[in-house]
PDB file of N, CA and C in Angstrom:
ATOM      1  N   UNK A   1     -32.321 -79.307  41.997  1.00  0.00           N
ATOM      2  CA  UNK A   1     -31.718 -78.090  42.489  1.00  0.00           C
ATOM      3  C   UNK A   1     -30.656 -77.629  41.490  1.00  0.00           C
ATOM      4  N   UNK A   2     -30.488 -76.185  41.305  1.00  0.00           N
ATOM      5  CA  UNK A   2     -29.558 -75.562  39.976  1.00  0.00           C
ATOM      6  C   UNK A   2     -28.460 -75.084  40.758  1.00  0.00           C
ATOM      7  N   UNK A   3     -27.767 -75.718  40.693  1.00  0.00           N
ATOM      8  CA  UNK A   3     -26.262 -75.014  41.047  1.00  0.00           C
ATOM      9  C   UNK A   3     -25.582 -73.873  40.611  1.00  0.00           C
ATOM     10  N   UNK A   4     -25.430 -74.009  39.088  1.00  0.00           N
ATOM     11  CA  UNK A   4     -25.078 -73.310  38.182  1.00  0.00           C
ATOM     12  C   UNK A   4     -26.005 -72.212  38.009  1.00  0.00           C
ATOM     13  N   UNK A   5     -25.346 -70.895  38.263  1.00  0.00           N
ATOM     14  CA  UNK A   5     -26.123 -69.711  37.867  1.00  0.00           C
ATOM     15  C   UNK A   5     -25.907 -69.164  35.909  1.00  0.00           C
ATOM     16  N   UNK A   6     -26.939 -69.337  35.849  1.00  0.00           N
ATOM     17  CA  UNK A   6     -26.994 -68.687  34.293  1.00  0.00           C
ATOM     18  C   UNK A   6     -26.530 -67.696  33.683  1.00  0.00           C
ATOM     19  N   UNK A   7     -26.064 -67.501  32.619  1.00  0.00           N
ATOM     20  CA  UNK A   7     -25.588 -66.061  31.785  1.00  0.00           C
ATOM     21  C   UNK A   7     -26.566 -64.912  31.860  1.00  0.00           C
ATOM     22  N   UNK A   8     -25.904 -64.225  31.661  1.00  0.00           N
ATOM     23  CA  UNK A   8     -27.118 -63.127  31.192  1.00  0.00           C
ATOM     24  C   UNK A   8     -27.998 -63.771  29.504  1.00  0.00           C
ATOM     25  N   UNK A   9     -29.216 -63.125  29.268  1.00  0.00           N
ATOM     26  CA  UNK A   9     -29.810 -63.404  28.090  1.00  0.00           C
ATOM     27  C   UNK A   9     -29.809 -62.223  27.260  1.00  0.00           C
ATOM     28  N   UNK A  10     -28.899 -62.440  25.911  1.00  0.00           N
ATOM     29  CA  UNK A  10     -29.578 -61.117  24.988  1.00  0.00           C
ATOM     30  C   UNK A  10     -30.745 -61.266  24.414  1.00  0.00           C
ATOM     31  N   UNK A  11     -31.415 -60.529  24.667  1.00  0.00           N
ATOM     32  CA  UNK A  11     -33.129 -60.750  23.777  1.00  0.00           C
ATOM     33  C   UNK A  11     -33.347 -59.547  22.874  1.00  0.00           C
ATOM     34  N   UNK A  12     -32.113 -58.425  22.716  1.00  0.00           N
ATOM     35  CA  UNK A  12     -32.719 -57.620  22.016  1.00  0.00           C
ATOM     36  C   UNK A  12     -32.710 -58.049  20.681  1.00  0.00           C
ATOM     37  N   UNK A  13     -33.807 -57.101  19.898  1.00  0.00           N
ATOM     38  CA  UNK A  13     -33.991 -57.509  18.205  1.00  0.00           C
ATOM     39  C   UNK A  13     -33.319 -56.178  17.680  1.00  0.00           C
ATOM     40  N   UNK A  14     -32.377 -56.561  16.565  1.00  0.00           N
ATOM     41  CA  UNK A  14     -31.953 -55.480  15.424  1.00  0.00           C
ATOM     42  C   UNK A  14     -32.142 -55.554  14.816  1.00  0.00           C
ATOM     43  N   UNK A  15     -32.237 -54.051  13.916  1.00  0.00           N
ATOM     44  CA  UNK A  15     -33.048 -53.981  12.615  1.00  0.00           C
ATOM     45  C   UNK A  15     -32.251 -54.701  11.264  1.00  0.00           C
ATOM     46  N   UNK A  16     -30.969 -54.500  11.752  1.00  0.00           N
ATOM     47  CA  UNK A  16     -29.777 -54.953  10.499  1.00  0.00           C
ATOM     48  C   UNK A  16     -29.994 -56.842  10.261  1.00  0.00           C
ATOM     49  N   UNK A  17     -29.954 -57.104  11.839  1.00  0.00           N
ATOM     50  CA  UNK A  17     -30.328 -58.182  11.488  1.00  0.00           C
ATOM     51  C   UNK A  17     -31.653 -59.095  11.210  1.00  0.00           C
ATOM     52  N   UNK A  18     -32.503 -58.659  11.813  1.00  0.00           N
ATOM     53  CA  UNK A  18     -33.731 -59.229  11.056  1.00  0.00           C
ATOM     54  C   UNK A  18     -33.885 -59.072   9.697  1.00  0.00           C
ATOM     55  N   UNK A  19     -33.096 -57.775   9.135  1.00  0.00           N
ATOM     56  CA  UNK A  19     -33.117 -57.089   7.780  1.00  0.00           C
ATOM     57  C   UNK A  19     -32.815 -58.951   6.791  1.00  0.00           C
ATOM     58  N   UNK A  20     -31.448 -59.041   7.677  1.00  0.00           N
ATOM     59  CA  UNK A  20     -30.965 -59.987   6.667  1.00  0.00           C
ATOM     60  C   UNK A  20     -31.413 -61.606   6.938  1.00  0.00           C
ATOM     61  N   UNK A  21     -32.086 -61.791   8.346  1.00  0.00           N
ATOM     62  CA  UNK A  21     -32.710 -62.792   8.093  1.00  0.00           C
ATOM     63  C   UNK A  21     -34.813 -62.755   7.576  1.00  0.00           C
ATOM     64  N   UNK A  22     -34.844 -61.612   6.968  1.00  0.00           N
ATOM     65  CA  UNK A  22     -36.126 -61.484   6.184  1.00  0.00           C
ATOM     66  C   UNK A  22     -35.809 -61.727   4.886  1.00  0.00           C
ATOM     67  N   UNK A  23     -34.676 -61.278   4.197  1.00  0.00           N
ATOM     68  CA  UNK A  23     -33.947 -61.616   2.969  1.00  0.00           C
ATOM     69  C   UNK A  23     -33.685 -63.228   2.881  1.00  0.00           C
ATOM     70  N   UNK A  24     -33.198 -63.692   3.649  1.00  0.00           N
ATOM     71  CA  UNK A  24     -32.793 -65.397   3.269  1.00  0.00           C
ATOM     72  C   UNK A  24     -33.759 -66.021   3.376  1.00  0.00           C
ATOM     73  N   UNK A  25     -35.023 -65.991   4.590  1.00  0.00           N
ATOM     74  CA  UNK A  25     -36.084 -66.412   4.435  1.00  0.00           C
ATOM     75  C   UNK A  25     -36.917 -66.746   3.132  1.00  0.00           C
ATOM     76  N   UNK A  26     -36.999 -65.325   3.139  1.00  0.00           N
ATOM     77  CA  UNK A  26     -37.938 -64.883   1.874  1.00  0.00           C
ATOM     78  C   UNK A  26     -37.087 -65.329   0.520  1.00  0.00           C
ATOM     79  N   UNK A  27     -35.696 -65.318   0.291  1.00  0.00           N
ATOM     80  CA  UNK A  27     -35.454 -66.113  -0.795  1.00  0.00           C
ATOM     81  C   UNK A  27     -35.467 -67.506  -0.585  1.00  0.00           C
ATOM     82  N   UNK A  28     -35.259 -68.136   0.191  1.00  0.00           N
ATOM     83  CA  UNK A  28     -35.061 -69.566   0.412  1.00  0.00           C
ATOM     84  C   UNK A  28     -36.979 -69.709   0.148  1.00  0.00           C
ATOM     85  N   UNK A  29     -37.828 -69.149   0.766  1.00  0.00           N
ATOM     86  CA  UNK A  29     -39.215 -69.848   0.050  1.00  0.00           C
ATOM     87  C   UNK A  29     -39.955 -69.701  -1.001  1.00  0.00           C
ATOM     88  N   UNK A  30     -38.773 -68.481  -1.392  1.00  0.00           N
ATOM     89  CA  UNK A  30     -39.137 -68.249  -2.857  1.00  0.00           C
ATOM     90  C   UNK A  30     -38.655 -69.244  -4.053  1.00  0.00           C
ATOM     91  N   UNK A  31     -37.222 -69.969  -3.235  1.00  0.00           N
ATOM     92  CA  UNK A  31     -37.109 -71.227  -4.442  1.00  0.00           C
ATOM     93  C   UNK A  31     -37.977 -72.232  -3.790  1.00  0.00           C
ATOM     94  N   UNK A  32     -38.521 -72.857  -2.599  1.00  0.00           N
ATOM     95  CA  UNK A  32     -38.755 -73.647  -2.550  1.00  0.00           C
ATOM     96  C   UNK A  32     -40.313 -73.448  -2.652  1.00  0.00           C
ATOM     97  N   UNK A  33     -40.835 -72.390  -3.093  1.00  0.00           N
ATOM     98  CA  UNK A  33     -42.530 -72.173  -3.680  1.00  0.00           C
ATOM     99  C   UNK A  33     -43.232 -72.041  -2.364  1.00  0.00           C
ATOM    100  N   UNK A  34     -42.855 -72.094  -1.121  1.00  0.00           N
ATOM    101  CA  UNK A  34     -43.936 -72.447  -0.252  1.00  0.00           C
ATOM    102  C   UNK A  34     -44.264 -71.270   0.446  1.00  0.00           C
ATOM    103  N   UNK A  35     -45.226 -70.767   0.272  1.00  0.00           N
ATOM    104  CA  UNK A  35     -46.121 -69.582   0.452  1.00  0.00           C
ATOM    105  C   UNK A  35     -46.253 -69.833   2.202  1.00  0.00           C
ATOM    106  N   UNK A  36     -46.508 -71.020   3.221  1.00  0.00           N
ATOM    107  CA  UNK A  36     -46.441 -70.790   4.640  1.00  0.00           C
ATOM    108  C   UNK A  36     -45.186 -70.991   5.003  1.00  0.00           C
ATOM    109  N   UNK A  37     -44.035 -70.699   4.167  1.00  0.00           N
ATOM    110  CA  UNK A  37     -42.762 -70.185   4.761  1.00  0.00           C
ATOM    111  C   UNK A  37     -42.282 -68.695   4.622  1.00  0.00           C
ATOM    112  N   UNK A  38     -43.315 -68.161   3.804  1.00  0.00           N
ATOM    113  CA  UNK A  38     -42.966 -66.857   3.822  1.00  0.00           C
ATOM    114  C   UNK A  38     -43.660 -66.097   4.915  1.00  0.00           C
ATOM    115  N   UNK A  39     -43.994 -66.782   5.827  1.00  0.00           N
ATOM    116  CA  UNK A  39     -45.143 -65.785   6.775  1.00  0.00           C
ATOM    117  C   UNK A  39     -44.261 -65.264   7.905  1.00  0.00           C
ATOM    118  N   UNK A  40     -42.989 -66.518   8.344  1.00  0.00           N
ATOM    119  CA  UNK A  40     -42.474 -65.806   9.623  1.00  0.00           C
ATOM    120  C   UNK A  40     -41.802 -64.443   9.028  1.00  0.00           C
ATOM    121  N   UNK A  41     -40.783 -64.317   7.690  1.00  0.00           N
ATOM    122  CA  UNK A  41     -40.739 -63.156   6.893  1.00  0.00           C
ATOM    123  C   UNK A  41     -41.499 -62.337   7.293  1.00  0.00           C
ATOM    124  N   UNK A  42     -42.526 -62.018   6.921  1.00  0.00           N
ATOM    125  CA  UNK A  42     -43.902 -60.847   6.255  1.00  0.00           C
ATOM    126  C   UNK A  42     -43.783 -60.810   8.308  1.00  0.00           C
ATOM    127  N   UNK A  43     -44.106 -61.783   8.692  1.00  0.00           N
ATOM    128  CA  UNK A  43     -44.563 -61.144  10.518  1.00  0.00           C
ATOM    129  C   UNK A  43     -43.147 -60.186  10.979  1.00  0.00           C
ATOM    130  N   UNK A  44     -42.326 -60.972  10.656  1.00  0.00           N
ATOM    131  CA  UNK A  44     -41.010 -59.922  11.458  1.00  0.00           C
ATOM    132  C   UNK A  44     -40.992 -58.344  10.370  1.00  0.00           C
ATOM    133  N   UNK A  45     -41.435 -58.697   9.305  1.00  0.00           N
ATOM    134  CA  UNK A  45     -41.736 -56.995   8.568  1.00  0.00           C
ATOM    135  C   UNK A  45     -42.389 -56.255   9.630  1.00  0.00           C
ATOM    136  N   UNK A  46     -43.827 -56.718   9.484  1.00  0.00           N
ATOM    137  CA  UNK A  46     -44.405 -55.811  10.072  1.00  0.00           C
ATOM    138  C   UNK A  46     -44.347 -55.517  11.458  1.00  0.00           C
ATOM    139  N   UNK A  47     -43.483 -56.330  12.462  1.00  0.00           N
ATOM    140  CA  UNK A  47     -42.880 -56.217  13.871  1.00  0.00           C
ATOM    141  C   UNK A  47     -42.032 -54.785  13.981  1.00  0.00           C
ATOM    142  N   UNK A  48     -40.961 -54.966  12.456  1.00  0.00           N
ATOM    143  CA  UNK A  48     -39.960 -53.641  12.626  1.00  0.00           C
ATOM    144  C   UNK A  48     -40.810 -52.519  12.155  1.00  0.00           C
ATOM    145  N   UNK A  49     -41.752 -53.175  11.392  1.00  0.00           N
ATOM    146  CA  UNK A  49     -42.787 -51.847  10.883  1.00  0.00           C
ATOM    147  C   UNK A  49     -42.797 -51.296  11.550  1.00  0.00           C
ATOM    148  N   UNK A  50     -44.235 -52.334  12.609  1.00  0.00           N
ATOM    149  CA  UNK A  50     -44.501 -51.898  13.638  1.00  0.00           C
ATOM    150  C   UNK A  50     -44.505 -50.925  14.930  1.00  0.00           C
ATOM    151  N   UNK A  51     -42.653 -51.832  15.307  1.00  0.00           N
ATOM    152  CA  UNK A  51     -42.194 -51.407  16.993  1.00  0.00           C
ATOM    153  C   UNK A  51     -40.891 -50.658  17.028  1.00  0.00           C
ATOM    154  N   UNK A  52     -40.488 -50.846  15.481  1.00  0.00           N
ATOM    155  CA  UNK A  52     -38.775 -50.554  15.748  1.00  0.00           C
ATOM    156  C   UNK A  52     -38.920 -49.066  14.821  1.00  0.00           C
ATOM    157  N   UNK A  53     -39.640 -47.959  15.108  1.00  0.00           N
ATOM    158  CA  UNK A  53     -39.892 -46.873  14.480  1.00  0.00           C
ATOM    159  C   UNK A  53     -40.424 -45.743  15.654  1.00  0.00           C
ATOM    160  N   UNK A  54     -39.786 -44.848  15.851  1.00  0.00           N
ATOM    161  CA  UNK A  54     -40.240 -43.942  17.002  1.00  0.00           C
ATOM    162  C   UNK A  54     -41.587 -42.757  16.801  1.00  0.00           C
ATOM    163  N   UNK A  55     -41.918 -42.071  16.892  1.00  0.00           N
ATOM    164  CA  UNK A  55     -42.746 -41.308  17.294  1.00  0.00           C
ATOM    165  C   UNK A  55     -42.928 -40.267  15.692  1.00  0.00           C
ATOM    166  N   UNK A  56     -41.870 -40.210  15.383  1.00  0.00           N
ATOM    167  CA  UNK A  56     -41.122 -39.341  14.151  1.00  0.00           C
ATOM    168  C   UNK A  56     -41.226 -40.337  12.974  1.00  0.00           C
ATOM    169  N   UNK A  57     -41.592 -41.686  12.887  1.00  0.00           N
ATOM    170  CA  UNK A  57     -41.415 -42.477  11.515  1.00  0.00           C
ATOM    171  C   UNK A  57     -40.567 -42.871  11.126  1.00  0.00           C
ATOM    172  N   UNK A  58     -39.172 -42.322  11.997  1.00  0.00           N
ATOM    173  CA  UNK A  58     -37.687 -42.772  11.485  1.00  0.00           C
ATOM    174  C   UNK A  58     -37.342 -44.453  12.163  1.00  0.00           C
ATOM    175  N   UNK A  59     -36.712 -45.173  11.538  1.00  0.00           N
ATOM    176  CA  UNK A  59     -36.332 -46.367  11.597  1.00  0.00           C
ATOM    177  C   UNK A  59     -35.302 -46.543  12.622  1.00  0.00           C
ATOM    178  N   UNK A  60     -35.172 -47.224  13.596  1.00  0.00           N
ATOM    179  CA  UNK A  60     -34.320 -46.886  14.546  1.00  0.00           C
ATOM    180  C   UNK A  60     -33.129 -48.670  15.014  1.00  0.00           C
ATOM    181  N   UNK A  61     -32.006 -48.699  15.868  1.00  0.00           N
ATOM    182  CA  UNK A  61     -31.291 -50.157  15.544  1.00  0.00           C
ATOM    183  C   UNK A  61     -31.648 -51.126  16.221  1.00  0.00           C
ATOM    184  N   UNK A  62     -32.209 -50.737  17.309  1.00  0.00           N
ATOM    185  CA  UNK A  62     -32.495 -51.801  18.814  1.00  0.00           C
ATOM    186  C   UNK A  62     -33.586 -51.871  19.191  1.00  0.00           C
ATOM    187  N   UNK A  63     -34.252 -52.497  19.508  1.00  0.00           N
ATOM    188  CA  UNK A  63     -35.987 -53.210  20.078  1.00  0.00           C
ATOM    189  C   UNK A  63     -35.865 -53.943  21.213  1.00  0.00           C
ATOM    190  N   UNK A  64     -36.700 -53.276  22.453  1.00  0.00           N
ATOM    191  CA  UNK A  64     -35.839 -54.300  23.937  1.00  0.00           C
ATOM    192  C   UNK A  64     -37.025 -53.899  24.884  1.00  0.00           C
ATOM    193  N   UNK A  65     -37.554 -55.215  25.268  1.00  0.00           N
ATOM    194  CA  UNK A  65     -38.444 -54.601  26.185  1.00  0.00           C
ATOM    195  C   UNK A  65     -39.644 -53.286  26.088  1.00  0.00           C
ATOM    196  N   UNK A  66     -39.669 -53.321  24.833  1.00  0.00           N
ATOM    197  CA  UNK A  66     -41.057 -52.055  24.775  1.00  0.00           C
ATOM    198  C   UNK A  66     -40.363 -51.086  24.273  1.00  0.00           C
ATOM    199  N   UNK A  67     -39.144 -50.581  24.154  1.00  0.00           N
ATOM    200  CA  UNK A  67     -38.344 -49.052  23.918  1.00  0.00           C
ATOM    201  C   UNK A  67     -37.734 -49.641  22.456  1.00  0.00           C
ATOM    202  N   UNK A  68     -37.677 -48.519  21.788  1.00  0.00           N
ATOM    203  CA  UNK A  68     -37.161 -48.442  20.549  1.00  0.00           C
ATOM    204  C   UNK A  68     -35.521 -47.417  20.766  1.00  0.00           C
ATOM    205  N   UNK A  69     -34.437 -47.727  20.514  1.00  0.00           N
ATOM    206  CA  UNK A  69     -33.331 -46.615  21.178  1.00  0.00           C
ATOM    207  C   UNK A  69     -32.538 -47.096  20.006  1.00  0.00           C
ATOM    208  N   UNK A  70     -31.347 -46.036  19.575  1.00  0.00           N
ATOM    209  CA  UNK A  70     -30.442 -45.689  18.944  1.00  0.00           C
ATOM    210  C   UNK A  70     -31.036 -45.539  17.314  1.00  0.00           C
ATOM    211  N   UNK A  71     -30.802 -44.345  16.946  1.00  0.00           N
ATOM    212  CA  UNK A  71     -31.464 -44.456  15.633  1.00  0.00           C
ATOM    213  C   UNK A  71     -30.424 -45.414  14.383  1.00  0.00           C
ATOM    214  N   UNK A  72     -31.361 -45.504  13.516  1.00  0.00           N
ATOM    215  CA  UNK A  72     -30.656 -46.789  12.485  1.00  0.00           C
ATOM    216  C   UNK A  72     -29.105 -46.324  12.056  1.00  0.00           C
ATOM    217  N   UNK A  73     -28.644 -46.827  12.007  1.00  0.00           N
ATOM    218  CA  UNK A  73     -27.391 -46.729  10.763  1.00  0.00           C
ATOM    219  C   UNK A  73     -27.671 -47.252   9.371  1.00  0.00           C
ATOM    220  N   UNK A  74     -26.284 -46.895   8.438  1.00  0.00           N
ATOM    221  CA  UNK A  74     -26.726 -47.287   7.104  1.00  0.00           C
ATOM    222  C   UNK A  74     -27.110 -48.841   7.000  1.00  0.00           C
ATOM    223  N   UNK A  75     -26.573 -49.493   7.405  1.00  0.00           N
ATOM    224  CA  UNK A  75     -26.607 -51.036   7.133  1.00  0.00           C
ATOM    225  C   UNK A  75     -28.579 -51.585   7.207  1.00  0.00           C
ATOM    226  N   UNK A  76     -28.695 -50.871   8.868  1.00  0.00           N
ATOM    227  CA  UNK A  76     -29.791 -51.614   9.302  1.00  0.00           C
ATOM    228  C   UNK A  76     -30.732 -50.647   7.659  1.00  0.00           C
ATOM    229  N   UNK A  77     -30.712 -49.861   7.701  1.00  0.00           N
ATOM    230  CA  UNK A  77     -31.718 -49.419   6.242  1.00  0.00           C
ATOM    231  C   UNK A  77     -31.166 -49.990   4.883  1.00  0.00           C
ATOM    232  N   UNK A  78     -29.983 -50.453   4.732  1.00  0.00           N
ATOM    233  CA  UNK A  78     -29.112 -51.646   3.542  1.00  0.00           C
ATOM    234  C   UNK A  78     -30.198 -52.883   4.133  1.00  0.00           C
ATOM    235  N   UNK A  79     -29.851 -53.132   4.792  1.00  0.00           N
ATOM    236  CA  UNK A  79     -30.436 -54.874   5.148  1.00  0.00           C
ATOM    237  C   UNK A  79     -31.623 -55.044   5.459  1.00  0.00           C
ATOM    238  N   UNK A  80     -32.558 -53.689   5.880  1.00  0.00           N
ATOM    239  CA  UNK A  80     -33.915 -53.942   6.271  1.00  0.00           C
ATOM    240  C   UNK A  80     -34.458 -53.679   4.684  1.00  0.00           C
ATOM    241  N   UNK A  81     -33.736 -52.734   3.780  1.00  0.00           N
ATOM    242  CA  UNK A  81     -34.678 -52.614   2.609  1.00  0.00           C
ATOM    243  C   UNK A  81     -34.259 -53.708   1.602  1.00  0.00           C
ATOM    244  N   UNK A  82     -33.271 -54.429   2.059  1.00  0.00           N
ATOM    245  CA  UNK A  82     -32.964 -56.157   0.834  1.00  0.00           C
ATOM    246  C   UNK A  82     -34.038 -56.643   1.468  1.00  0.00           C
ATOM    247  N   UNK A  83     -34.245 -57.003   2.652  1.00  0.00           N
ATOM    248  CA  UNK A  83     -35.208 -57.993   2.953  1.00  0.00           C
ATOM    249  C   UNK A  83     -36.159 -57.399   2.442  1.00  0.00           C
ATOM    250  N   UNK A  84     -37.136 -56.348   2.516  1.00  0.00           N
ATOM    251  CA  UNK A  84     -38.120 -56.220   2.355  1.00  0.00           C
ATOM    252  C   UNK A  84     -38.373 -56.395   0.350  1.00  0.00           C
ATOM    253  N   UNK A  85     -36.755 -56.033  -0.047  1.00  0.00           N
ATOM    254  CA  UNK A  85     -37.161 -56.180  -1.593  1.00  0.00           C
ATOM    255  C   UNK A  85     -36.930 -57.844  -1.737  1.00  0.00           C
ATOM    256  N   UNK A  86     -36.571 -58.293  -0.945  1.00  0.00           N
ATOM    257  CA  UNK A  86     -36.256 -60.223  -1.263  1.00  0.00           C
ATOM    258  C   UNK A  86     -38.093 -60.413  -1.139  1.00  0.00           C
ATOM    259  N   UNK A  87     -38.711 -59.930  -0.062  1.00  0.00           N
ATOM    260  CA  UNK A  87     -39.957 -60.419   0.478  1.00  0.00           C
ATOM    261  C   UNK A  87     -41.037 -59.900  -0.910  1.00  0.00           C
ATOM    262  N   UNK A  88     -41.023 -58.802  -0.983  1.00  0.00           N
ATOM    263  CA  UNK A  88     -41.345 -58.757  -2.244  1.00  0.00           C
ATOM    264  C   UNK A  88     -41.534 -59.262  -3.375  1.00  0.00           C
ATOM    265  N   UNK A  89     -40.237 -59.840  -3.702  1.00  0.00           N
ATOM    266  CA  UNK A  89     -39.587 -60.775  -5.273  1.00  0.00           C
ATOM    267  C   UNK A  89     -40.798 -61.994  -4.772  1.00  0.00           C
ATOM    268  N   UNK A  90     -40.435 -62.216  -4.109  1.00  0.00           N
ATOM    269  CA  UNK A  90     -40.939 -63.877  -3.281  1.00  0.00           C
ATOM    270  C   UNK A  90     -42.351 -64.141  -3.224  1.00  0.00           C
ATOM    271  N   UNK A  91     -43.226 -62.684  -3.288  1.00  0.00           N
ATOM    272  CA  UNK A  91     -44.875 -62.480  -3.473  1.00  0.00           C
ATOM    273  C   UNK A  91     -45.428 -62.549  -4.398  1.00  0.00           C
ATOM    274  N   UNK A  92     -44.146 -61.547  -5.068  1.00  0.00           N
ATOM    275  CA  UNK A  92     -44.472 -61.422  -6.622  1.00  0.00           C
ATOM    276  C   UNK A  92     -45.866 -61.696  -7.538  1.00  0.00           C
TER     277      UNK A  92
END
């Protein structure tokens, strides 16, 4: 039996930050050579590709439950386009 009632859960995904954990990924398996560490990288690309882009093509900050809401700021397009140029370097 649970006594303790639980926190709330954040589950949303941002673009700023996946930005910058597609960048460390993708450099960290780029020194360590291993081509099936670059995949969770390349999948969360094509996730923000994907889901985190509205109707219009524009890049947007928050991913929650099916809705794409608040359009990007500078950072999340700073940190989503390092990662994607780290993921890049790393394919090469």
């Amino acid at each position: 039996m649970k006594k303790r009632i639980h926190p709330a859960k954040d589950d949303k995904i941002l673009a700023d930050w996946n930005g910058l954990m597609i960048a460390a990924l993708a450099k960290g398996a780029g020194h360590l050579t291993g081509l099936s560490l670059l995949m969770l990288p390349a999948k969360q690309q094509i996730l923000i590709l994907n889901y985190m882009r509205g109707q219009d093509h524009r890049l947007y900050h928050r991913y929650r439950e099916g809705e794409c809401s608040v359009r990007a700021f500078l950072d999340d397009h700073a940190f989503f386009a390092w990662g994607l140029i780290e993921l890049y370097e790393a394919t090469f």
